[in-house]
Protein backbone atom coordinates (compact mmCIF):
# COMPACT_ATOMS: atom_id res chain seq x y z
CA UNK A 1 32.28 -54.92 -12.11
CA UNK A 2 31.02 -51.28 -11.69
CA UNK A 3 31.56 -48.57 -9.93
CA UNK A 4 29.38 -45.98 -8.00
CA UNK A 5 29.47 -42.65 -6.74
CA UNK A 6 26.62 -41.08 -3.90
CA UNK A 7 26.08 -37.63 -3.49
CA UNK A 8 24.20 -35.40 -1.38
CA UNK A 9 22.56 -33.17 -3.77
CA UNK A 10 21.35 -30.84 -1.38
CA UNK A 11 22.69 -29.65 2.27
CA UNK A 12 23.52 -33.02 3.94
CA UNK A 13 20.47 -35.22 5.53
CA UNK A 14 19.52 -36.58 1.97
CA UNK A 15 19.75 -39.98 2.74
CA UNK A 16 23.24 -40.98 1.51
CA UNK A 17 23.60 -43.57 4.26
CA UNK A 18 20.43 -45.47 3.00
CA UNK A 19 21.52 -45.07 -0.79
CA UNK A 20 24.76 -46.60 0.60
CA UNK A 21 23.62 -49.49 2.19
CA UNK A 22 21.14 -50.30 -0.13
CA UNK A 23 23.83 -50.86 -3.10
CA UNK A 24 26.33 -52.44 -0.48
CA UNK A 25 23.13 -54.94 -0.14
CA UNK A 26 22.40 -55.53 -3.92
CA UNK A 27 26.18 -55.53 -5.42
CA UNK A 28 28.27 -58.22 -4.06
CA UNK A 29 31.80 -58.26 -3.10
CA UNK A 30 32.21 -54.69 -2.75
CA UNK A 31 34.30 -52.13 -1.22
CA UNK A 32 32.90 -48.46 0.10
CA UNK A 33 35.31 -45.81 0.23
CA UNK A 34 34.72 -42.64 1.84
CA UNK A 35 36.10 -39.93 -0.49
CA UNK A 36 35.41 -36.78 1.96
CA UNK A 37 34.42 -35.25 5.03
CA UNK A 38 35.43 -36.92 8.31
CA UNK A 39 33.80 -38.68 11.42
CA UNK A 40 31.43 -34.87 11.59
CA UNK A 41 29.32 -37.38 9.13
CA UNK A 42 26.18 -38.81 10.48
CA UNK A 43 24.72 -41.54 8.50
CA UNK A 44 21.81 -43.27 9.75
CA UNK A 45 20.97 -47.00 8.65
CA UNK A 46 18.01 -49.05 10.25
CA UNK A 47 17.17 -52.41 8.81
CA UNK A 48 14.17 -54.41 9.15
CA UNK A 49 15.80 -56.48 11.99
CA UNK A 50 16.01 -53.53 13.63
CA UNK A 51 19.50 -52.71 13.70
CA UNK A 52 20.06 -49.08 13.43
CA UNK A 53 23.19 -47.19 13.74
CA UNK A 54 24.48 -43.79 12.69
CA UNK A 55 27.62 -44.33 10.96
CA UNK A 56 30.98 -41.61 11.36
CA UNK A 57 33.66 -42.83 9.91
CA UNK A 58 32.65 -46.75 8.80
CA UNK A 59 30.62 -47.12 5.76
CA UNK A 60 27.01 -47.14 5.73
CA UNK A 61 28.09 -50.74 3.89
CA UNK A 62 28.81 -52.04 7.49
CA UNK A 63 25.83 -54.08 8.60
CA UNK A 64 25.75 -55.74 4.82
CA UNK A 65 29.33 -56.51 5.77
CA UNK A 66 31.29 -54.23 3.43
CA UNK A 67 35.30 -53.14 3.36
CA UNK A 68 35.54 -49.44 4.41
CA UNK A 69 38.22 -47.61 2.96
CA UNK A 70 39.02 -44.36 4.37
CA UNK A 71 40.39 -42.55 2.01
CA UNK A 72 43.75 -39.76 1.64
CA UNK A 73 39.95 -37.25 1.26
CA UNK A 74 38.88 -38.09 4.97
CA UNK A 75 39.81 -36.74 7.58
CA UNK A 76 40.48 -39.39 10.47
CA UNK A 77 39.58 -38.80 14.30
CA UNK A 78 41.03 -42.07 16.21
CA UNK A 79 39.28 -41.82 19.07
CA UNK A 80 35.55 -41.33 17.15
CA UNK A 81 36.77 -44.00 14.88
CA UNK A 82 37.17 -46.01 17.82
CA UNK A 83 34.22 -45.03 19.97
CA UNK A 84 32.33 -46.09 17.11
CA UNK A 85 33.83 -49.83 16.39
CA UNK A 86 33.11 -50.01 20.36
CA UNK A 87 29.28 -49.32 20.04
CA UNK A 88 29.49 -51.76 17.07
CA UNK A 89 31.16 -55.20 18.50
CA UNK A 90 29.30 -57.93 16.64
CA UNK A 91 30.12 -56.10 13.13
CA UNK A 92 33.75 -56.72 13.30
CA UNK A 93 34.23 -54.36 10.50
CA UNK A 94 37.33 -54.66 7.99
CA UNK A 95 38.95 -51.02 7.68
CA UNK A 96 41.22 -49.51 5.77
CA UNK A 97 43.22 -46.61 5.90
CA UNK A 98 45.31 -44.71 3.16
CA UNK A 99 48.50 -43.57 4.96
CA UNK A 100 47.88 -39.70 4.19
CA UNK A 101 44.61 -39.33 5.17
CA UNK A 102 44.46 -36.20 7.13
CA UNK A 103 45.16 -37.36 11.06
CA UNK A 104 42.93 -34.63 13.08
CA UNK A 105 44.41 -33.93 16.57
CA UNK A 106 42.78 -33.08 20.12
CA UNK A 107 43.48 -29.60 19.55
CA UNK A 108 41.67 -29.06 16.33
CA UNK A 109 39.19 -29.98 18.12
CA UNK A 110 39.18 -27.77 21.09
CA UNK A 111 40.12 -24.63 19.14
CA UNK A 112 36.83 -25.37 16.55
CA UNK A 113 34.36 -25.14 19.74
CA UNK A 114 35.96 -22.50 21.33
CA UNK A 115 35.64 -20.48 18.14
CA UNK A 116 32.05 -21.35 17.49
CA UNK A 117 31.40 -20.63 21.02
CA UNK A 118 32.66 -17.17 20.71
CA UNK A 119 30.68 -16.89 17.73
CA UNK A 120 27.59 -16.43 19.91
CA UNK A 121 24.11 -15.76 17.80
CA UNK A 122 26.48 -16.00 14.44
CA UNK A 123 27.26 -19.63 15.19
CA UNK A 124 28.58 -21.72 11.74
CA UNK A 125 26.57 -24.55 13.07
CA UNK A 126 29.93 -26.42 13.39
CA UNK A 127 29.36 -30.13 14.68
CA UNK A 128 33.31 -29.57 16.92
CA UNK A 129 35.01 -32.40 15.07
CA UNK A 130 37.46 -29.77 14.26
CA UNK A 131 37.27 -30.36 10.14
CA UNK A 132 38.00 -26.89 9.21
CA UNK A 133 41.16 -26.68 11.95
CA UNK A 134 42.67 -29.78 10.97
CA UNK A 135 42.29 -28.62 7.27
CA UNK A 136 44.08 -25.31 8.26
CA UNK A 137 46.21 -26.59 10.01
CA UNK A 138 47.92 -29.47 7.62
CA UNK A 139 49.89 -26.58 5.56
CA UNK A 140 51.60 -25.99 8.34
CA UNK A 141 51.70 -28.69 10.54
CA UNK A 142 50.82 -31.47 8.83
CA UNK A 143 49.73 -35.33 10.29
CA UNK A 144 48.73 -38.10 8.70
CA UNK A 145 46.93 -41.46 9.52
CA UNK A 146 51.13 -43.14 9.01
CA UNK A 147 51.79 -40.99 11.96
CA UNK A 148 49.66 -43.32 14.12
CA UNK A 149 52.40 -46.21 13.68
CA UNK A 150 55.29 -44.05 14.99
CA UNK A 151 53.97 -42.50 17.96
CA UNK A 152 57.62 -40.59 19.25
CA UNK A 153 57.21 -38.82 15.78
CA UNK A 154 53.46 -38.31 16.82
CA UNK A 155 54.32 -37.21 19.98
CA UNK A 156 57.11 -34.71 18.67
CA UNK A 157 54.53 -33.34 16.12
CA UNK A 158 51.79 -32.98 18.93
CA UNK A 159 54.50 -30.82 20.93
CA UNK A 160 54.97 -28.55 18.10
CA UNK A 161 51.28 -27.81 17.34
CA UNK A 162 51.19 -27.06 21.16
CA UNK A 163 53.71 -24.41 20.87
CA UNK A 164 54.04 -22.94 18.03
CA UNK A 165 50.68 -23.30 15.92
CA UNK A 166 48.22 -22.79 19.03
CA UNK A 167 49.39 -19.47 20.05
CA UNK A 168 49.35 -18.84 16.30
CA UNK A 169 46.08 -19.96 15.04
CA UNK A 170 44.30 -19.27 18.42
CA UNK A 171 45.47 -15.27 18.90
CA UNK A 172 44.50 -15.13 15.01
CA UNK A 173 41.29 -16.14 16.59
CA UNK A 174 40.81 -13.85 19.53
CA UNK A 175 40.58 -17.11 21.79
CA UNK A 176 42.09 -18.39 24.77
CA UNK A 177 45.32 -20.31 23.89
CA UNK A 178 45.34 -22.14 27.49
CA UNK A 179 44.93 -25.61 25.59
CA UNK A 180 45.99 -28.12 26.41
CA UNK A 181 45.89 -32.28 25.93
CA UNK A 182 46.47 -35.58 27.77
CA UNK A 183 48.67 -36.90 25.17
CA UNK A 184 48.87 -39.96 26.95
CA UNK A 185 45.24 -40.65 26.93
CA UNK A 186 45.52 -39.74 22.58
CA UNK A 187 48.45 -41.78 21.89
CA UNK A 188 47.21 -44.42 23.74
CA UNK A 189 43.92 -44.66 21.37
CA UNK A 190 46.16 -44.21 18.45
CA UNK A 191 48.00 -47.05 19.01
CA UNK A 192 45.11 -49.01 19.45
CA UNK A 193 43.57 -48.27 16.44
CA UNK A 194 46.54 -48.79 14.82
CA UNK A 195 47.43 -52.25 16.10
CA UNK A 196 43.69 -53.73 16.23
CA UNK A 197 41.36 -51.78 14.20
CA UNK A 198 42.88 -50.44 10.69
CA UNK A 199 44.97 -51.75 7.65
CA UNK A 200 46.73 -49.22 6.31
CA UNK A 201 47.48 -48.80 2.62
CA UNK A 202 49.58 -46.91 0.08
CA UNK A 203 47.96 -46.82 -2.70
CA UNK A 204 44.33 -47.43 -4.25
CA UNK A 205 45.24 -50.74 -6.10
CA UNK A 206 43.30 -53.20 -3.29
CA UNK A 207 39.89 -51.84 -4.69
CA UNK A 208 40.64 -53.81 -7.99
CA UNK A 209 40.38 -56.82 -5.70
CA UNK A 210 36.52 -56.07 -4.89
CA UNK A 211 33.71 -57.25 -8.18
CA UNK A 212 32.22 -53.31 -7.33
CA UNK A 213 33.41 -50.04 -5.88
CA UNK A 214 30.74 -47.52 -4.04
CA UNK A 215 31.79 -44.15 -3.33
CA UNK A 216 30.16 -42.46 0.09
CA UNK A 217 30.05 -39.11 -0.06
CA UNK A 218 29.31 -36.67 3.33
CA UNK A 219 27.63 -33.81 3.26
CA UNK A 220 26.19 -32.30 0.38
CA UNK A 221 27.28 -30.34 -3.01
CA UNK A 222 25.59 -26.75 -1.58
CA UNK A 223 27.87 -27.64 1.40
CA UNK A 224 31.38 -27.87 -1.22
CA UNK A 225 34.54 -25.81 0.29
CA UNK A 226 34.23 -23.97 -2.61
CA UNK A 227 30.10 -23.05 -2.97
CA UNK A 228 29.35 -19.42 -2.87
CA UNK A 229 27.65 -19.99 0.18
CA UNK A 230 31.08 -19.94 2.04
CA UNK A 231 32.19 -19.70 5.18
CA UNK A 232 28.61 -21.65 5.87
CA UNK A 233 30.24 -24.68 4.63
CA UNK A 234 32.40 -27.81 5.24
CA UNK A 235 35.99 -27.99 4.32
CA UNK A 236 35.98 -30.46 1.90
CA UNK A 237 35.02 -31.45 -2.14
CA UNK A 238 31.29 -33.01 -1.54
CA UNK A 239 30.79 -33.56 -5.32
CA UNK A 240 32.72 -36.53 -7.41
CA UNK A 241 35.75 -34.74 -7.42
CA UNK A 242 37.52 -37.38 -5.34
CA UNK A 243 35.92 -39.84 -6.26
CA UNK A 244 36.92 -39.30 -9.84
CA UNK A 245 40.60 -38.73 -8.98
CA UNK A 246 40.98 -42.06 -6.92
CA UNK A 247 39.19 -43.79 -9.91
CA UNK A 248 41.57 -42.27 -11.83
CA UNK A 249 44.53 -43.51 -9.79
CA UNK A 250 43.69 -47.49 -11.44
CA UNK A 251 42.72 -46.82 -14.74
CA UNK A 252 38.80 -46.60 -14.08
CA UNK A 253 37.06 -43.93 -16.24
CA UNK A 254 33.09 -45.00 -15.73
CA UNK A 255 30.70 -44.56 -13.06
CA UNK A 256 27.39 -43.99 -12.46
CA UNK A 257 26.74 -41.41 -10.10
CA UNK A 258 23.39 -40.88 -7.22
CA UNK A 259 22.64 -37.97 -6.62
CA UNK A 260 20.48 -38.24 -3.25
């Protein structure tokens, strides 16, 4: 049984998705959790049979036929998650979910590009997935991946970011607050995922079920929320931190960490 931890040692782009699937190919019976970031992750894997895919929200494990765990630490976008498992059909994934992972909304979204738009020549160099608004965002208005199986509550919490925390956040901004969603169109994906695509869980004890754990990190440590280099970063811990704490959560204290 062992454990293992990858992290970008630099700005992103190291190669964590090749690290990944290169220990989900060696270790068997193994789970890969993603402890941070969200589906603004782009992790490219091509095998010798020519398979190649850049993974979002799955696990760079995929094609070796690994569990994914998405973790409370990531941020989940429904509808990327399931764009993805569409371009993806003979992989047939197994994914799960912890019930308080951060659920990002349509409107975290549209509020990050308008913001980098009106950046202009000082751009962030934001990818729009809306990581930084939904991070903002959850002291206030808070949604989490549970939400997906109770869509009236869903619905009801989508109303209230509409109008109350949009004219907020986006006059705080100096940007347009004429948003506006199909919530139809967004619930509709949610409940798919929900129903066909995840498993959602409560706590971290289903890992001590799989022979080895591998952590995927996203991004990379001079990218951490809290680097000096800040605001040019990502809104999440892109070190062990996580990783640690979830190891923590079953009585694991060993792991051997890649730094990539």
């Amino acid at each position: 049984m062992s454990n293992h931890i990858v992290v970008g040692a630099n700005f992103g782009d190291e190669g964590k998705g090749l690290v990944t699937n290169y220990l989900a190919k060696k270790l068997d019976n193994n789970i890969v959790i993603r402890f941070n970031g969200g589906a603004q992750a782009a992790h490219t894997v091509e095998l010798d049979d020519n398979r190649r895919h850049v993974f979002h929200s799955l696990s760079s494990g995929t094609f070796q036929g690994s569990t994914t765990l998405l973790s409370e630490y990531f941020i989940l976008n429904p509808n990327a998650l399931l764009q993805e498992l569409i371009s993806l059909p003979a992989e047939r994934p197994r994914v799960l979910v912890h019930n308080k992972a951060p659920l990002s909304v349509p409107f975290d979204w549209e509020i990050n590009r308008a913001i980098e738009v009106k950046r202009g020549n000082k751009k962030h160099g934001s990818c729009g997935m809306g990581i930084n608004e939904t991070v903002t965002r959850m002291d206030k208005y808070p949604t989490f991946a549970e939400d997906l199986y109770n869509p009236k509550l869903l619905i009801e919490k989508l109303k209230k970011i509409q109008d109350e925390w949009v004219p907020e956040r986006t006059k705080k901004l100096g940007i347009d607050s004429n948003i506006h969603i199909n919530f139809d169109e967004y619930i509709e994906d949610c409940a798919f995922v929900a129903k066909f695509a995840i498993i959602p869980i409560n706590s971290y004890n289903i890992i001590k079920t799989y022979d080895n754990r591998i952590f995927e990190g996203a991004q990379g440590l001079l990218l951490d929320e809290f680097h000096y280099f800040f605001p040019y970063v990502t809104r999440s811990r892109t070190g062990s931190h996580n990783a640690v704490q979830i190891l923590k959560s079953i009585g694991e204290k060993e792991a051997k960490v890649h730094y990539v």
